[in-house]
Protein backbone atom coordinates (compact mmCIF):
# COMPACT_ATOMS: atom_id res chain seq x y z
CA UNK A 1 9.77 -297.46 -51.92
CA UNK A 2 6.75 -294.83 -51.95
CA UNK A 3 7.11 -292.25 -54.51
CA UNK A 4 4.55 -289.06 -55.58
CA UNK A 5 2.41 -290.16 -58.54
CA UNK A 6 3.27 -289.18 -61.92
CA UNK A 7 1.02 -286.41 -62.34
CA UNK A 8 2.71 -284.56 -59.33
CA UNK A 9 6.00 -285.13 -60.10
CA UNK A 10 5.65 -283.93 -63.78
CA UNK A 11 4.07 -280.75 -62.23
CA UNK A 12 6.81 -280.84 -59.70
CA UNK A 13 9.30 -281.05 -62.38
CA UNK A 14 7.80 -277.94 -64.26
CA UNK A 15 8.04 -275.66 -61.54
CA UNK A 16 11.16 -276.53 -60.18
CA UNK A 17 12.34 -275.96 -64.13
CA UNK A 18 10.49 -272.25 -63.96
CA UNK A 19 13.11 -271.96 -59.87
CA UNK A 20 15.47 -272.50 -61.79
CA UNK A 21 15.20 -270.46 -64.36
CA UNK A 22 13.78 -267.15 -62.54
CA UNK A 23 16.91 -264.19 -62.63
CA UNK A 24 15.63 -263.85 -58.75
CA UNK A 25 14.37 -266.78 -56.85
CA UNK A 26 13.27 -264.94 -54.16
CA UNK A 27 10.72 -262.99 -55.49
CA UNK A 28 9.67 -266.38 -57.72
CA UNK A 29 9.39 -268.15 -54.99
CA UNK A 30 7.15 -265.30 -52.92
CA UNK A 31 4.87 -265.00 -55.92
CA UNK A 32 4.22 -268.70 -56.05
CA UNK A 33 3.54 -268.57 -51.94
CA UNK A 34 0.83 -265.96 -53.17
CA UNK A 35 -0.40 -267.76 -55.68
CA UNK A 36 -1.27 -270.72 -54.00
CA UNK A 37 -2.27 -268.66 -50.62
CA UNK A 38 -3.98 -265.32 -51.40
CA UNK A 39 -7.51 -266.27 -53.18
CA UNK A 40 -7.46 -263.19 -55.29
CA UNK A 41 -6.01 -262.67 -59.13
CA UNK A 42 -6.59 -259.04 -58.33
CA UNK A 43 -2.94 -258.55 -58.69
CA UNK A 44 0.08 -256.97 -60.74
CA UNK A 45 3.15 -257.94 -60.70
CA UNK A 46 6.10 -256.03 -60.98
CA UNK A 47 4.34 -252.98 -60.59
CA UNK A 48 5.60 -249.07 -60.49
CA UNK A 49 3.41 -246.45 -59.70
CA UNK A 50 4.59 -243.04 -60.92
CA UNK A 51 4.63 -241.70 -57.06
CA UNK A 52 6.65 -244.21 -55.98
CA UNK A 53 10.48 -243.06 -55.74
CA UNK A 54 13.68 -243.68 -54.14
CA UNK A 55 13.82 -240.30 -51.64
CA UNK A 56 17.33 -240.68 -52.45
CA UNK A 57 18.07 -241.39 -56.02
CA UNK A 58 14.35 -240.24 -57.32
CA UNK A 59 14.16 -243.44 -59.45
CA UNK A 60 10.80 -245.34 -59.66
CA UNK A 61 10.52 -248.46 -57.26
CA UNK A 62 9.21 -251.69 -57.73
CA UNK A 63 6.53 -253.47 -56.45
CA UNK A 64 7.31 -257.04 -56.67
CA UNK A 65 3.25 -258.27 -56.15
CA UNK A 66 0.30 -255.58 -55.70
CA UNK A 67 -2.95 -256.62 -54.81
CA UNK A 68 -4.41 -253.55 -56.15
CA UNK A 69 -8.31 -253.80 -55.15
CA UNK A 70 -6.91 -254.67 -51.15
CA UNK A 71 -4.44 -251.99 -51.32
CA UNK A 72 -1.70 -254.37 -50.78
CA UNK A 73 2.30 -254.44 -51.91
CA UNK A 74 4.69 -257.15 -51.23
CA UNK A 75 7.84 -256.53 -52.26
CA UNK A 76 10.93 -259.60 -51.94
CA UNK A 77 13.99 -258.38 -49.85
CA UNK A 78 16.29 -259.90 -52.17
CA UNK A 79 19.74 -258.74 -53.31
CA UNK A 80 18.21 -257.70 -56.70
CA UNK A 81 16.40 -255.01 -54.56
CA UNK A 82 19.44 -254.05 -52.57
CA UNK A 83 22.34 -251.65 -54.11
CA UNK A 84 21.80 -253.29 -57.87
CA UNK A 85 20.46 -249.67 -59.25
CA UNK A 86 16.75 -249.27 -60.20
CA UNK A 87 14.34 -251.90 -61.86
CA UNK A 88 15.56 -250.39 -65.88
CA UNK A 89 19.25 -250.97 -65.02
CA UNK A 90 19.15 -254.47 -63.32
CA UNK A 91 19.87 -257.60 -65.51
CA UNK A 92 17.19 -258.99 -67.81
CA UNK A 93 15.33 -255.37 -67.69
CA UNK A 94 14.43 -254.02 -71.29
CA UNK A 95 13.74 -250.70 -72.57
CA UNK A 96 10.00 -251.46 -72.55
CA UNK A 97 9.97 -252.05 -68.98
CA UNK A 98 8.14 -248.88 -67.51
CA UNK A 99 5.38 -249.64 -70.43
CA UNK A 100 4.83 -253.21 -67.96
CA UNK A 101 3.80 -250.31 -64.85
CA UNK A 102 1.11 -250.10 -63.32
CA UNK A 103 -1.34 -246.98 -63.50
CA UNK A 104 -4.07 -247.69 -61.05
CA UNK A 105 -3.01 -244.70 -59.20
CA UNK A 106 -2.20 -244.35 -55.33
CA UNK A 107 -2.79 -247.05 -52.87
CA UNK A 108 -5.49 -246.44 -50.90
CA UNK A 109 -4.70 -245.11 -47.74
């Protein structure tokens, strides 16, 4: 029976481990995608610019992954997005979590 060699199933084992624990696999999942795809580390994660708001509720949005320099934002369209309240009220967030936001200013448009 065929089976990966050790050194990719111990780094198989280490990211399934970092699934698993993720509060939202969807996102961890579409940063990993990223990671591997997009040849840039010109990136923040979980990012917030200031000007970015709900129209509705006027809370700040998040930006799950934004390639900053390209002008770039991915954001997952998981249920941790959807009717869960903004990014300081969902589980896991702490009161330090707008210090984490980016302040590169406006995407380029």
């Amino acid at each position: 029976m065929a089976t990966m060699p050790s050194q990719y199933q111990e780094r198989l084992a280490v990211l399934v481990l970092a699934r698993d624990a993720a509060r939202n696999k969807g996102e961890f999942l579409m940063k990993r995608f990223l990671t591997a795809r997009v040849a840039s580390d010109q990136y923040v994660d979980s990012a917030g610019p200031e000007y970015l708001t709900s129209p509705v509720t006027k809370e700040l949005l998040e930006l799950d992954r934004y390639y900053f320099q390209a002008g770039v934002a991915l954001s997952s369209t998981s249920t941790a997005h959807k009717g869960h309240g903004p990014p300081s009220q969902r589980a896991g967030a702490t009161k330090t979590h707008p210090a984490r936001r980016h302040q590169e200013g406006p995407l380029p448009g």
